[in-house]
Each structure stands twice: as C-alpha cells, then as structure tokens.
PDB file of N, CA and C in Angstrom:
ATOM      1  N   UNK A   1     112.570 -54.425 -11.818  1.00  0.00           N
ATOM      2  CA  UNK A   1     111.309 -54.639 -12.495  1.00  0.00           C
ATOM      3  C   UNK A   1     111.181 -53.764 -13.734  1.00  0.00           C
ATOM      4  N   UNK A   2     111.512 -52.382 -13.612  1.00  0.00           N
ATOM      5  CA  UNK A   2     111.528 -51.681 -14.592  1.00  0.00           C
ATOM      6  C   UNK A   2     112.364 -52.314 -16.183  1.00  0.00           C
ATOM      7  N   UNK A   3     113.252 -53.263 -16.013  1.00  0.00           N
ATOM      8  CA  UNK A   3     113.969 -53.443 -17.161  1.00  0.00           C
ATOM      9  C   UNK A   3     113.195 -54.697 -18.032  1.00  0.00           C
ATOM     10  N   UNK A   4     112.360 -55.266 -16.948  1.00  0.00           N
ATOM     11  CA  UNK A   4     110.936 -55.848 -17.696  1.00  0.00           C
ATOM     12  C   UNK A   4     110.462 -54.946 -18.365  1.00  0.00           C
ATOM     13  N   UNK A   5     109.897 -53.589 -18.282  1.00  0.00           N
ATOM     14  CA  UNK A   5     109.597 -52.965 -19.391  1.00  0.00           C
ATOM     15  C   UNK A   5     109.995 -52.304 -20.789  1.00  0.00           C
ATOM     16  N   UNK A   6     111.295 -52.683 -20.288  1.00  0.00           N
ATOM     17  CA  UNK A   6     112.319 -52.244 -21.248  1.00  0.00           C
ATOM     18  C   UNK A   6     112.773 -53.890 -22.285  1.00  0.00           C
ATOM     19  N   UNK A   7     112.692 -54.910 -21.896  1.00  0.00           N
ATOM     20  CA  UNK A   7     112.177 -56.095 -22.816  1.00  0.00           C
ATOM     21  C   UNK A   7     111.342 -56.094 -23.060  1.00  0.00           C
ATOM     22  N   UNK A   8     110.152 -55.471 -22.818  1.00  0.00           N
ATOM     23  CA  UNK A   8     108.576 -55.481 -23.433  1.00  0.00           C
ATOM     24  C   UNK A   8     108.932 -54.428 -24.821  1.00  0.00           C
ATOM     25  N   UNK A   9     109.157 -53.883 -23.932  1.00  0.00           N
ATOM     26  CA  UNK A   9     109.109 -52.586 -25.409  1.00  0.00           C
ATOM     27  C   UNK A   9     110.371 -53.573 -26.657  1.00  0.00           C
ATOM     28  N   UNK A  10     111.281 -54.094 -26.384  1.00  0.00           N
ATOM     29  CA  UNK A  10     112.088 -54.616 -27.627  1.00  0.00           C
ATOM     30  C   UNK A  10     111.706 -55.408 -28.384  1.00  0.00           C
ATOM     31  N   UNK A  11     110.893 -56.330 -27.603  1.00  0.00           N
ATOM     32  CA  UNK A  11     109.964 -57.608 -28.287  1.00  0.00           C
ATOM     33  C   UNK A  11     109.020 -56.985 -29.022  1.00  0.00           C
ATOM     34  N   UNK A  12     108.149 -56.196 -28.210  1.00  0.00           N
ATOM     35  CA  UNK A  12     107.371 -55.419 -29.406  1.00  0.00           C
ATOM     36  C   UNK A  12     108.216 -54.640 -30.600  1.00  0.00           C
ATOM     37  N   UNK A  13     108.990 -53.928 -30.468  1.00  0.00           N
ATOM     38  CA  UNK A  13     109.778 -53.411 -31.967  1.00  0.00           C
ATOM     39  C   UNK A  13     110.350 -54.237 -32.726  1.00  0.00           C
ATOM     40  N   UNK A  14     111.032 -54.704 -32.013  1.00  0.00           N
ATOM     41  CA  UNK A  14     111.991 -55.628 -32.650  1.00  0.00           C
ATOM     42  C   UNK A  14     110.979 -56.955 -33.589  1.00  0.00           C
ATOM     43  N   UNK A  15     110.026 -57.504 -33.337  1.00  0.00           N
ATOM     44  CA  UNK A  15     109.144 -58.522 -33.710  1.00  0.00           C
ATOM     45  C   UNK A  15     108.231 -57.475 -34.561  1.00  0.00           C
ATOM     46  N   UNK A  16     107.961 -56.429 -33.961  1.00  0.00           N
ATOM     47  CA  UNK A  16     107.336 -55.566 -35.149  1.00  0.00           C
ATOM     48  C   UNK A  16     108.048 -55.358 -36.679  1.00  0.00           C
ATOM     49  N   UNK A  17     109.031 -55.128 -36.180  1.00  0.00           N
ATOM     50  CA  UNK A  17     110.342 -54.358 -37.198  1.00  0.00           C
ATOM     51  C   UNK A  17     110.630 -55.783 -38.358  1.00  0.00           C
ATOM     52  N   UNK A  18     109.730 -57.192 -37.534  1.00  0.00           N
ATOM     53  CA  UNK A  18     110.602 -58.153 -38.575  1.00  0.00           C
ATOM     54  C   UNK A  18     108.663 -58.414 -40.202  1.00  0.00           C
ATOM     55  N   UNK A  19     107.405 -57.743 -39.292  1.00  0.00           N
ATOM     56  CA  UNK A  19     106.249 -57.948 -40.204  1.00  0.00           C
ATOM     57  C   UNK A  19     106.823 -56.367 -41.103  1.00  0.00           C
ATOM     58  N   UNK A  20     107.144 -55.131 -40.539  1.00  0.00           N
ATOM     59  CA  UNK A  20     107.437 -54.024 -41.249  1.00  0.00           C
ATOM     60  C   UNK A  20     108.660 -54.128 -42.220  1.00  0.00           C
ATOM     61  N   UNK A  21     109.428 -54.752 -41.979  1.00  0.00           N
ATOM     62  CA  UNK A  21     110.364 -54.656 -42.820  1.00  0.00           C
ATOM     63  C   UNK A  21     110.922 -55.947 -43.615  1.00  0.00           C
ATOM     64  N   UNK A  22     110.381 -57.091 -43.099  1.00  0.00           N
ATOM     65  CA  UNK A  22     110.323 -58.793 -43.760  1.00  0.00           C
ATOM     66  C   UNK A  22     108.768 -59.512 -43.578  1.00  0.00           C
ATOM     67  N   UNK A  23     108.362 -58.700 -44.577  1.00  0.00           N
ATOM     68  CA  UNK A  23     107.058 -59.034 -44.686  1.00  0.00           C
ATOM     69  C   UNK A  23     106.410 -60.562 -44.701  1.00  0.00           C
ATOM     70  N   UNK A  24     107.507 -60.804 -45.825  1.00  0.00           N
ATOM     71  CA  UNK A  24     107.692 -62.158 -46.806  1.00  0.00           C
ATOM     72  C   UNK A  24     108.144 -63.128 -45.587  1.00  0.00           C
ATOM     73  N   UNK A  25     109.203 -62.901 -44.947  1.00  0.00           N
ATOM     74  CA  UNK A  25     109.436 -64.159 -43.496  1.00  0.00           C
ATOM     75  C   UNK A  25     108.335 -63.935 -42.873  1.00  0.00           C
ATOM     76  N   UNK A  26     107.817 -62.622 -42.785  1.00  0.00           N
ATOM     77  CA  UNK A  26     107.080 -63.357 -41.705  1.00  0.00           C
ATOM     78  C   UNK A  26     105.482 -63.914 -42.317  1.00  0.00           C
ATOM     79  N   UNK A  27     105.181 -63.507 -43.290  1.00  0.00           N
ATOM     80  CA  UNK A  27     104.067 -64.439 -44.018  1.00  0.00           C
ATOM     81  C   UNK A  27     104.430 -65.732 -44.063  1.00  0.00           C
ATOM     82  N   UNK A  28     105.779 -66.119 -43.696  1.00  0.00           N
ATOM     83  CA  UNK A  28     105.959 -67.608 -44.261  1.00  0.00           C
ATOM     84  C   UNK A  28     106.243 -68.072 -43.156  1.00  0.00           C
ATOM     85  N   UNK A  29     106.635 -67.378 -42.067  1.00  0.00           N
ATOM     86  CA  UNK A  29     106.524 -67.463 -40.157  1.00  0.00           C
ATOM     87  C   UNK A  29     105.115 -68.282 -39.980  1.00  0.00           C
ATOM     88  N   UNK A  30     104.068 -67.247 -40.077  1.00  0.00           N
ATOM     89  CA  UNK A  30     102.748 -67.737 -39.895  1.00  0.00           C
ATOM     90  C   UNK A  30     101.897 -68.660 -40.681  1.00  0.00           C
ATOM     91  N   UNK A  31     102.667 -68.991 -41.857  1.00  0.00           N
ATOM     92  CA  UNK A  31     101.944 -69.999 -42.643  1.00  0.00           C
ATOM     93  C   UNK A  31     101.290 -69.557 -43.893  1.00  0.00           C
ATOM     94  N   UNK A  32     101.452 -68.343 -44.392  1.00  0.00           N
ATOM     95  CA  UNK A  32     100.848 -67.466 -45.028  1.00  0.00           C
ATOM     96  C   UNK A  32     100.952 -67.220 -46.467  1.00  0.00           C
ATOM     97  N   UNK A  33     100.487 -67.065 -47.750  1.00  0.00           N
ATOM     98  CA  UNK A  33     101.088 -66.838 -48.733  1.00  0.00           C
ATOM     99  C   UNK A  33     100.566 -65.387 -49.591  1.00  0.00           C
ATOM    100  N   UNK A  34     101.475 -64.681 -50.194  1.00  0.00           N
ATOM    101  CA  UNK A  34     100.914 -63.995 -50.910  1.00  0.00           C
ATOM    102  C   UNK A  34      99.925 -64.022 -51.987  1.00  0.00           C
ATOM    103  N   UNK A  35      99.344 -63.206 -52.249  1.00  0.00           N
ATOM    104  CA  UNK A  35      97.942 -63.121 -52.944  1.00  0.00           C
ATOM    105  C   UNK A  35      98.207 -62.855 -54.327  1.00  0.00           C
ATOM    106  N   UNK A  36      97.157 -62.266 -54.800  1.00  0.00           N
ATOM    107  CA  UNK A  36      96.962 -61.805 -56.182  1.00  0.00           C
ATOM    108  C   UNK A  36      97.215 -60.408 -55.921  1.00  0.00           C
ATOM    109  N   UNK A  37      97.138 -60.015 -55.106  1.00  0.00           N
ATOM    110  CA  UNK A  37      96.933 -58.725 -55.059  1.00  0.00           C
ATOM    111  C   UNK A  37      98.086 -58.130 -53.342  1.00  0.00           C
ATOM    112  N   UNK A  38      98.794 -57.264 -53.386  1.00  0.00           N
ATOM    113  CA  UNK A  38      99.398 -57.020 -52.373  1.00  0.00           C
ATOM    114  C   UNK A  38      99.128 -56.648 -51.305  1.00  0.00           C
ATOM    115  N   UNK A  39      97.719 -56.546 -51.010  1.00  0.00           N
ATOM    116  CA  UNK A  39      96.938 -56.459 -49.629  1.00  0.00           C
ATOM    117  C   UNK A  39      97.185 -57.229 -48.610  1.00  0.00           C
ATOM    118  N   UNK A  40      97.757 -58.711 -48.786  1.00  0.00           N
ATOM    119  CA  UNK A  40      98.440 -58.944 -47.675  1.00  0.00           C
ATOM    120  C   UNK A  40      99.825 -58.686 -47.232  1.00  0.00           C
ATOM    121  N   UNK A  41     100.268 -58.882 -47.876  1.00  0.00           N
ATOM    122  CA  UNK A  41     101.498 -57.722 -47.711  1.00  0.00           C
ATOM    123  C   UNK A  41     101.382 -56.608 -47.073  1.00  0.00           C
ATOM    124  N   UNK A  42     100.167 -55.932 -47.195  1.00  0.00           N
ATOM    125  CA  UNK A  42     100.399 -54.749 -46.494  1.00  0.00           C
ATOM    126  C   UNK A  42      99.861 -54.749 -44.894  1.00  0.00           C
ATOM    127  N   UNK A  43      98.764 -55.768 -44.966  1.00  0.00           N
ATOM    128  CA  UNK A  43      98.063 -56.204 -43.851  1.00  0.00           C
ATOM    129  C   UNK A  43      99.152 -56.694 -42.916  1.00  0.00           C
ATOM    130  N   UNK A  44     100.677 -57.261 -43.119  1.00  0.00           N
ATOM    131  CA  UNK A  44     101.428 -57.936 -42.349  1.00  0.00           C
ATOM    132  C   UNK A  44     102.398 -56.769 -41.720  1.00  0.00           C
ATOM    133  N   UNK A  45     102.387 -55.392 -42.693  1.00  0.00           N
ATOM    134  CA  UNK A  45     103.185 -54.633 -42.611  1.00  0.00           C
ATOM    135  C   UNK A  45     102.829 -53.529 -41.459  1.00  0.00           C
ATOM    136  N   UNK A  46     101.490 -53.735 -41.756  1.00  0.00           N
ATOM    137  CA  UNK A  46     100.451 -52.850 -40.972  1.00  0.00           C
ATOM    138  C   UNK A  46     100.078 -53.616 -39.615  1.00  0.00           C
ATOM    139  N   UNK A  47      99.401 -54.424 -39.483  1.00  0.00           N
ATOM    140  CA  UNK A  47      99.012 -55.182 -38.167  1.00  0.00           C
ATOM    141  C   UNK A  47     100.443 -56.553 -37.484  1.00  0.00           C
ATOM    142  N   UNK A  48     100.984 -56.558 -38.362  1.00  0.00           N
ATOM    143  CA  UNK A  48     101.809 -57.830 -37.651  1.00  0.00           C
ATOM    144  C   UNK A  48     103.549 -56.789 -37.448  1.00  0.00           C
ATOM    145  N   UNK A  49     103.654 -55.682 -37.837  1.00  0.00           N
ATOM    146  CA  UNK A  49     104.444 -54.935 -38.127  1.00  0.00           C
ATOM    147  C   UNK A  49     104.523 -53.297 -37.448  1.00  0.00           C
ATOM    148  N   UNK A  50     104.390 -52.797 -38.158  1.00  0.00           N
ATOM    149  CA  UNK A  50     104.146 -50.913 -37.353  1.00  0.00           C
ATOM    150  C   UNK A  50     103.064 -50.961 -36.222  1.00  0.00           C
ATOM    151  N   UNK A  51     102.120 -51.824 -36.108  1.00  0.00           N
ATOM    152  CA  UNK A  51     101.490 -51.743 -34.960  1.00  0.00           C
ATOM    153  C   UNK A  51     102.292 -51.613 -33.503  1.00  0.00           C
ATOM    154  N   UNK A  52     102.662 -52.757 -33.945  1.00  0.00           N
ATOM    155  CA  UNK A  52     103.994 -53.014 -32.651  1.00  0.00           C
ATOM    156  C   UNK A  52     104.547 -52.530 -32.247  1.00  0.00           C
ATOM    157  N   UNK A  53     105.673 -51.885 -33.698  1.00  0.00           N
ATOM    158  CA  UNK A  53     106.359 -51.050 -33.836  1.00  0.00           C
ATOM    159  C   UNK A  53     105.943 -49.637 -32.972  1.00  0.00           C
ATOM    160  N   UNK A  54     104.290 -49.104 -33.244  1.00  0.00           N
ATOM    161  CA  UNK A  54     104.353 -47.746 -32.504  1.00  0.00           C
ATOM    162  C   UNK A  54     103.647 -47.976 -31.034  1.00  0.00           C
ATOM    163  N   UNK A  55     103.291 -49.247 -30.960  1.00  0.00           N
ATOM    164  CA  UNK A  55     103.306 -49.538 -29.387  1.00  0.00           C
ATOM    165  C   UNK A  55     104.530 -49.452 -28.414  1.00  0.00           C
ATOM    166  N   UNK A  56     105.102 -50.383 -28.733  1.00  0.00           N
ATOM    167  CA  UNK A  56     106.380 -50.700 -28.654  1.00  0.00           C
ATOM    168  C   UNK A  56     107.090 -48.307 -28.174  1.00  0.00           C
ATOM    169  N   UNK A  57     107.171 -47.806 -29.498  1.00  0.00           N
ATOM    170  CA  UNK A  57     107.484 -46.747 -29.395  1.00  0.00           C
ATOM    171  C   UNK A  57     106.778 -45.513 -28.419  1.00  0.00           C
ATOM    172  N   UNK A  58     105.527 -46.004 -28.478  1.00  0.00           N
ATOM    173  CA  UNK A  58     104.283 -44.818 -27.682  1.00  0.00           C
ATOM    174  C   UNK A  58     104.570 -45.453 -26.145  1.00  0.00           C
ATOM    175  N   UNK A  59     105.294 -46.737 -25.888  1.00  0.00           N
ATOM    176  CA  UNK A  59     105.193 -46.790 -24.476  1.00  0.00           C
ATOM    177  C   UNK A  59     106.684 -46.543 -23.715  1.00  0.00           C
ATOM    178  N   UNK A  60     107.244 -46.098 -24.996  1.00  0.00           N
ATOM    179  CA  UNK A  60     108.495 -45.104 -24.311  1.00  0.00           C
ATOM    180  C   UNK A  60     108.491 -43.781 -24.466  1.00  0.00           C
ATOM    181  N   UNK A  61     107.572 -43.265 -25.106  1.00  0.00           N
ATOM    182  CA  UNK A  61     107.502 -41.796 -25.559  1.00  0.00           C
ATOM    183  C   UNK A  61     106.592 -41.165 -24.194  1.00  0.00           C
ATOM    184  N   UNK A  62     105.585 -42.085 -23.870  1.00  0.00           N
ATOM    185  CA  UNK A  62     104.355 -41.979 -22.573  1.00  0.00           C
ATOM    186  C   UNK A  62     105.194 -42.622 -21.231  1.00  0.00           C
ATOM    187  N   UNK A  63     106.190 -43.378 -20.984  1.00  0.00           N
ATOM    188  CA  UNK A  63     106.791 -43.275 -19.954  1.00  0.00           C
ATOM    189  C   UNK A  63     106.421 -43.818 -18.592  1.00  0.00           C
ATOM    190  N   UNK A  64     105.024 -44.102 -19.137  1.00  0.00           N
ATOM    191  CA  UNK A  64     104.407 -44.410 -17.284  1.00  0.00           C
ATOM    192  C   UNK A  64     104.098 -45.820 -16.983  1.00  0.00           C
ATOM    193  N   UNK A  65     103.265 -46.494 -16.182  1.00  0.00           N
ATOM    194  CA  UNK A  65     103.037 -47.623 -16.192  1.00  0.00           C
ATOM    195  C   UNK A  65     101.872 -48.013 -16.883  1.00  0.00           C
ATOM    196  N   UNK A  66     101.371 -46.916 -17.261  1.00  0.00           N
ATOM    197  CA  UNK A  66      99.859 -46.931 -18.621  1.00  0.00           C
ATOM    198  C   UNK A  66     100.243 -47.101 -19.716  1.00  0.00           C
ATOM    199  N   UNK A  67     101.606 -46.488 -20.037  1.00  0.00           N
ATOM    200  CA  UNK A  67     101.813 -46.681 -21.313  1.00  0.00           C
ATOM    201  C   UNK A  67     102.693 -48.332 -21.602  1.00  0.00           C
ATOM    202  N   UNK A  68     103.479 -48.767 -20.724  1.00  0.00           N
ATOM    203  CA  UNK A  68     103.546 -49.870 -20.355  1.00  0.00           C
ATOM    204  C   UNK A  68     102.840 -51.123 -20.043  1.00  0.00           C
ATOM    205  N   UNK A  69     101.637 -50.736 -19.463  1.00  0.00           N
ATOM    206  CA  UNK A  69     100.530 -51.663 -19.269  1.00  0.00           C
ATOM    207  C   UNK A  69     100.041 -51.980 -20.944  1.00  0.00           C
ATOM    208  N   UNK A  70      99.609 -50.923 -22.023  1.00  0.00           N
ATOM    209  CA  UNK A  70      99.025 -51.095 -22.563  1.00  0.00           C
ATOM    210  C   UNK A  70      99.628 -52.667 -23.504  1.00  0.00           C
ATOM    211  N   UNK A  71     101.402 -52.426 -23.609  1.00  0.00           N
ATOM    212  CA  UNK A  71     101.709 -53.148 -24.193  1.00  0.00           C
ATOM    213  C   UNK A  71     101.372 -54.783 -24.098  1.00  0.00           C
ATOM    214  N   UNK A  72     100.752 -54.701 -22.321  1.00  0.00           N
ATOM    215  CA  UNK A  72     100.409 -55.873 -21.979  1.00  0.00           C
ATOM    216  C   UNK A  72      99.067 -55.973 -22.338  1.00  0.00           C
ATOM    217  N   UNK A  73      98.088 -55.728 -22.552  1.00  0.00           N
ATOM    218  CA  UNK A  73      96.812 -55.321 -22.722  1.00  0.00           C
ATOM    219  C   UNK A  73      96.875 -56.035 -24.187  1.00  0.00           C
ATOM    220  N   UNK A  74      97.625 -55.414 -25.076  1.00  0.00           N
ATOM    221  CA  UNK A  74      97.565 -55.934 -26.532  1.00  0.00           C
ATOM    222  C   UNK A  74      98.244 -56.786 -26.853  1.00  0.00           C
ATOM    223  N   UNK A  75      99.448 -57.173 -26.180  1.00  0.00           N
ATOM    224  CA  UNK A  75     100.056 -58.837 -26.313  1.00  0.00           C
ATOM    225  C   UNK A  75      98.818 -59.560 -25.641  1.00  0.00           C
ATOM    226  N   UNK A  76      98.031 -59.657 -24.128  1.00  0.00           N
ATOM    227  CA  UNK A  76      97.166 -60.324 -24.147  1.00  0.00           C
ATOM    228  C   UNK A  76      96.094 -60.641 -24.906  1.00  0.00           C
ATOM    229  N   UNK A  77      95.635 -59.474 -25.765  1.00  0.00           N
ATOM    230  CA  UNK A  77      94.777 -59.814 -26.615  1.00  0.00           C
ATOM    231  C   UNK A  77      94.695 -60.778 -27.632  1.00  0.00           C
ATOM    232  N   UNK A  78      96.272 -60.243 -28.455  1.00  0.00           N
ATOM    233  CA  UNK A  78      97.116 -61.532 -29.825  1.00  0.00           C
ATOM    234  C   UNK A  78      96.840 -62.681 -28.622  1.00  0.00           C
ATOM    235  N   UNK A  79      96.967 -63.015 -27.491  1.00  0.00           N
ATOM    236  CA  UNK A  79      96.936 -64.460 -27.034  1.00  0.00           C
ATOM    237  C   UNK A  79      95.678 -64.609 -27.098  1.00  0.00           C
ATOM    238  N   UNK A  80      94.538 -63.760 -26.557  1.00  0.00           N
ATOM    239  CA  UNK A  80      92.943 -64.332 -26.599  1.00  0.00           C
ATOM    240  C   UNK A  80      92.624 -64.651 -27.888  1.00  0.00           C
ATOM    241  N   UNK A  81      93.197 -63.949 -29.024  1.00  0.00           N
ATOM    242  CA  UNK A  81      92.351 -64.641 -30.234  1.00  0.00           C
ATOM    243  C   UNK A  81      93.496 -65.622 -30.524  1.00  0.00           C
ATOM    244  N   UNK A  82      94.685 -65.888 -30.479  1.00  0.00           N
ATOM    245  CA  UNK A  82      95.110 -66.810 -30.517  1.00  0.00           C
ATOM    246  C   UNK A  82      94.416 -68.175 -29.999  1.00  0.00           C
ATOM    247  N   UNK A  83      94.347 -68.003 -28.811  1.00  0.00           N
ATOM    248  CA  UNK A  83      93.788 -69.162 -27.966  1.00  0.00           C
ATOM    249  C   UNK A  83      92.141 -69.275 -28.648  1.00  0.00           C
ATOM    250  N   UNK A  84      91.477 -68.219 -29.392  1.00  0.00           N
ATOM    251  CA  UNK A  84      90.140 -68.419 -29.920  1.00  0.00           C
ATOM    252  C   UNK A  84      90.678 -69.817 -31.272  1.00  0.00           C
ATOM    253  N   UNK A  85      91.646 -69.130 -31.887  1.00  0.00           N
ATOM    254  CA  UNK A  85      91.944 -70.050 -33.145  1.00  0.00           C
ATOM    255  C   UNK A  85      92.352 -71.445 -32.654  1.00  0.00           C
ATOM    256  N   UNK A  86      92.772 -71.651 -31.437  1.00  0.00           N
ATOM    257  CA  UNK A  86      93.217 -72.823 -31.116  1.00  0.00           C
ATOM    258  C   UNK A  86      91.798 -74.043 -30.415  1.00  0.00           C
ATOM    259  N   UNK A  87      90.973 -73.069 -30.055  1.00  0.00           N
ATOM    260  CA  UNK A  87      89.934 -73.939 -29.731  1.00  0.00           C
ATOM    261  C   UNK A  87      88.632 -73.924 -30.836  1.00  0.00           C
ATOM    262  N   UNK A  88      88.604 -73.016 -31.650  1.00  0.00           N
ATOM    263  CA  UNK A  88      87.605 -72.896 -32.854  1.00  0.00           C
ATOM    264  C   UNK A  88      88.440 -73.700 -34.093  1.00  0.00           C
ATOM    265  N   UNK A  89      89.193 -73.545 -34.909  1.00  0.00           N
ATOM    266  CA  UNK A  89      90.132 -73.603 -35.757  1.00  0.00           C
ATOM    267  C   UNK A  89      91.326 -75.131 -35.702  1.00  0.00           C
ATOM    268  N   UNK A  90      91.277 -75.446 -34.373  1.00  0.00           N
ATOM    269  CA  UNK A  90      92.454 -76.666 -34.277  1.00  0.00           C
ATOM    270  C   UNK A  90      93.565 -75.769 -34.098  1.00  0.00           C
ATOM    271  N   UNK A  91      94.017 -76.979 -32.804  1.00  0.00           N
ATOM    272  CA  UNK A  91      95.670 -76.445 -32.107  1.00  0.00           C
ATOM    273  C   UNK A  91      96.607 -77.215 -33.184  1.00  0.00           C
ATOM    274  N   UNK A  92      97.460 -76.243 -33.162  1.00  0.00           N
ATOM    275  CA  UNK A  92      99.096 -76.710 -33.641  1.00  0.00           C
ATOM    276  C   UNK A  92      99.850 -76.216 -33.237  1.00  0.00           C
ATOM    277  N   UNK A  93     100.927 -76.608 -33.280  1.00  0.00           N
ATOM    278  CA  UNK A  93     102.731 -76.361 -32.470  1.00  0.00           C
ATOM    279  C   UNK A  93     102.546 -75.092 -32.253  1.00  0.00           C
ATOM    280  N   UNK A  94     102.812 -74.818 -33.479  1.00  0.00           N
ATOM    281  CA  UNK A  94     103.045 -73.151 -33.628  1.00  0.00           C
ATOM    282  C   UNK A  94     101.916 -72.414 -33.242  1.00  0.00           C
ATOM    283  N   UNK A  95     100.470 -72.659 -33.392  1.00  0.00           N
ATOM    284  CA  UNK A  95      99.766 -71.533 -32.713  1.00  0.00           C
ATOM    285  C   UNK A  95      99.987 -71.832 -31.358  1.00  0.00           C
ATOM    286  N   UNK A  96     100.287 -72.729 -30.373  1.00  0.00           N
ATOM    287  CA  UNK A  96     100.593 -73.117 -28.810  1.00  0.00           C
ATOM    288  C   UNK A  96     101.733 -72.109 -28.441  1.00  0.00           C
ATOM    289  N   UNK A  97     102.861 -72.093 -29.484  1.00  0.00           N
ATOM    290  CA  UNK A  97     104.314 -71.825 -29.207  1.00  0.00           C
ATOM    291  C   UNK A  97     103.886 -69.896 -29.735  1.00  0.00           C
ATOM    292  N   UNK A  98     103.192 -69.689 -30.216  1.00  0.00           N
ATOM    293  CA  UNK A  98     103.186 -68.066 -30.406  1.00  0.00           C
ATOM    294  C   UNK A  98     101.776 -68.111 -28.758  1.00  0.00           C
ATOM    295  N   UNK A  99     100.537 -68.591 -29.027  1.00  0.00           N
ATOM    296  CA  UNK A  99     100.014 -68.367 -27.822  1.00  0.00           C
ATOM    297  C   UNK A  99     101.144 -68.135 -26.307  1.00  0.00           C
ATOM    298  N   UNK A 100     101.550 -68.877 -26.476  1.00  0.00           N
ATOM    299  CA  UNK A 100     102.853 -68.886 -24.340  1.00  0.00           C
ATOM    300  C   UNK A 100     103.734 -67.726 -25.041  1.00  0.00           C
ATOM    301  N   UNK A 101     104.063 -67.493 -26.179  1.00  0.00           N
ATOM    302  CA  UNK A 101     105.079 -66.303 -26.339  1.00  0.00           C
ATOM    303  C   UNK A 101     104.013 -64.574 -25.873  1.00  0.00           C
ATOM    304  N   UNK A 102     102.924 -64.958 -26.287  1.00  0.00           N
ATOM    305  CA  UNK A 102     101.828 -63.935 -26.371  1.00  0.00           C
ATOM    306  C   UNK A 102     101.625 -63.763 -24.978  1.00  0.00           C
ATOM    307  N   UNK A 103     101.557 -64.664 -24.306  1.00  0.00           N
ATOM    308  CA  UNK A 103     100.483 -64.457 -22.905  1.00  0.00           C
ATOM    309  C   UNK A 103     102.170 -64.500 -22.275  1.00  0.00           C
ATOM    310  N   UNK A 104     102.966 -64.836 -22.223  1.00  0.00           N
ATOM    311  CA  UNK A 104     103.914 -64.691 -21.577  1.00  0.00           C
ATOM    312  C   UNK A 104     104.661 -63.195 -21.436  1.00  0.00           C
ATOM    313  N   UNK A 105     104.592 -62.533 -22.076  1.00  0.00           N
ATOM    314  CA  UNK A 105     104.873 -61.047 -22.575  1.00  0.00           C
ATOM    315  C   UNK A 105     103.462 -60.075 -21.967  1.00  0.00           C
ATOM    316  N   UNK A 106     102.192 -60.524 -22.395  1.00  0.00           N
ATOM    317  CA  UNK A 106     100.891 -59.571 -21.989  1.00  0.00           C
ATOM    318  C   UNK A 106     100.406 -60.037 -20.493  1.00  0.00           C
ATOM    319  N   UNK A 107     100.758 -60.996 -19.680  1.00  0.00           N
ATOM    320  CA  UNK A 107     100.116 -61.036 -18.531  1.00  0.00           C
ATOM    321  C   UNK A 107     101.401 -60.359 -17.037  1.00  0.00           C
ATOM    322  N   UNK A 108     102.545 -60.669 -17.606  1.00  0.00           N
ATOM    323  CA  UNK A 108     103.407 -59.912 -16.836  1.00  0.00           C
ATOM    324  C   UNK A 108     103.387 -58.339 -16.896  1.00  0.00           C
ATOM    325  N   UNK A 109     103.268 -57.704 -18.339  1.00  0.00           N
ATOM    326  CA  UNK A 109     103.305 -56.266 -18.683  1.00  0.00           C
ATOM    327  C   UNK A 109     102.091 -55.427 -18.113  1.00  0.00           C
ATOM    328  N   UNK A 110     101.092 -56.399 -17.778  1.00  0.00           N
ATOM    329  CA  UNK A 110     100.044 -56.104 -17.174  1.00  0.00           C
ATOM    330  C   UNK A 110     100.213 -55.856 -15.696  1.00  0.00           C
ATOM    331  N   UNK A 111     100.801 -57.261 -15.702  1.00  0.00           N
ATOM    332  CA  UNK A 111     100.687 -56.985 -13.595  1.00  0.00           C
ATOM    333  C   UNK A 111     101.657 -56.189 -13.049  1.00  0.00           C
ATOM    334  N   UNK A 112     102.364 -56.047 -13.650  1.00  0.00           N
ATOM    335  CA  UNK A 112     103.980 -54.878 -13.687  1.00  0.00           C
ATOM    336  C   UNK A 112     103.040 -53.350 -13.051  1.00  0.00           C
ATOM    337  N   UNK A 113     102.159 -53.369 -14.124  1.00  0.00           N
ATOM    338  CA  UNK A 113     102.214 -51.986 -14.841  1.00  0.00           C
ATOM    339  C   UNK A 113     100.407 -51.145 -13.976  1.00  0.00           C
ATOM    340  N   UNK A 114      99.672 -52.218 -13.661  1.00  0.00           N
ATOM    341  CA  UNK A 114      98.264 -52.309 -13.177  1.00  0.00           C
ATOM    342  C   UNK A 114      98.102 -52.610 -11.822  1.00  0.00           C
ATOM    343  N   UNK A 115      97.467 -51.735 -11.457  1.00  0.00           N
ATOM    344  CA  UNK A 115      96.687 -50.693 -11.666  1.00  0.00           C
ATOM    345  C   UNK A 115      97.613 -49.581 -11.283  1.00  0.00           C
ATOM    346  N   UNK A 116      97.590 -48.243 -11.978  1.00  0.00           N
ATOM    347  CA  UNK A 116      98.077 -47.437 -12.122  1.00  0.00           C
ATOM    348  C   UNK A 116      97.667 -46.801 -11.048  1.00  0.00           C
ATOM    349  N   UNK A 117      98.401 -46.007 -10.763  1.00  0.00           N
ATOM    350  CA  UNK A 117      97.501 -44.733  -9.200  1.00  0.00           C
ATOM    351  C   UNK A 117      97.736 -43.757  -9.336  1.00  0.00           C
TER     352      UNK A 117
END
C-alpha cells in the first residue's frame, strides 16, 4: 500500500514539473492561450505547477499518512471544481478525462492515508 504513496507523490511532481517548467504545453493541454500580459503564464507556473510540485515534495519531507492524505485532499478538490465546471460550464472529453484522473488519485490517497491515529 505504501508504494501507492509513492505514485501519488510522482504524479503530483512529475505533472507539476510539466505547468513549472512547460508552461506553454500545458496552457495548450488545458485549452488555454497566452495573454497580453504574462500573468498567465505565471498563474500555470504557480497553481498548475510548483503547487504540486511542493505538495508532491512536503508529503515526503512530512512522511506520515497526513502528509500523504493531504495529497488526496487536494487532488480531490481539482476534481470538485472540476466536476463544478462540468455541471455549471458544459462537460467535455477532456474535462471528464482530467475529472477520473483527479478523483482517481484524491479518493484513494485519502482512504490510504485517513484517518490518521
């Protein structure tokens, strides 16, 4: 079970590592285009990117099943507003196919990891 947490943590870096360091794929991943101004760019670098990235990192540095859980906690979340955009906004492929990638990653990392004792 433990090496489930050890694919949690890669998906988070590794998928982090691709908004931090391929900004541009992944703006064009999500459908996205650059602006007038480089604020999204940085917004992808920052939230779709190093977020991850120091989740991903803080739940090997913290070691426990809290710091592990959390990763599930915040992949479930990307799925709740995912799943908000899909019923406010209109479903498509791709928000369906990142939603099951989202909740598939945050509802296991959860039950793994919860409740802590």
């Amino acid at each position: 079970m433990e090496i489930l947490n050890y694919i949690f943590v890669a998906l988070s870096i590794g998928l982090g590592c691709f908004g931090w360091l391929a900004p541009n794929y992944t703006m064009s991943a999500l459908d996205l285009k650059p602006g007038d101004t480089t604020m999204g760019t940085s917004e992808i670098r920052a939230s779709a990117g190093c977020l991850f990235v120091g989740l991903g990192v803080g739940a090997l540095l913290i070691g426990t099943p809290l710091g592990f859980a959390m990763i599930g906690f915040a992949w479930t979340g990307a799925a709740i507003g995912r799943m908000t955009s899909i019923i406010l906004d209109g479903p498509t492929r791709k928000k369906w196919i990142y939603f099951i990638v989202e909740i598939s990653v945050g509802l296991p990392a959860i039950a793994l990891n919860w409740p802590v004792s």
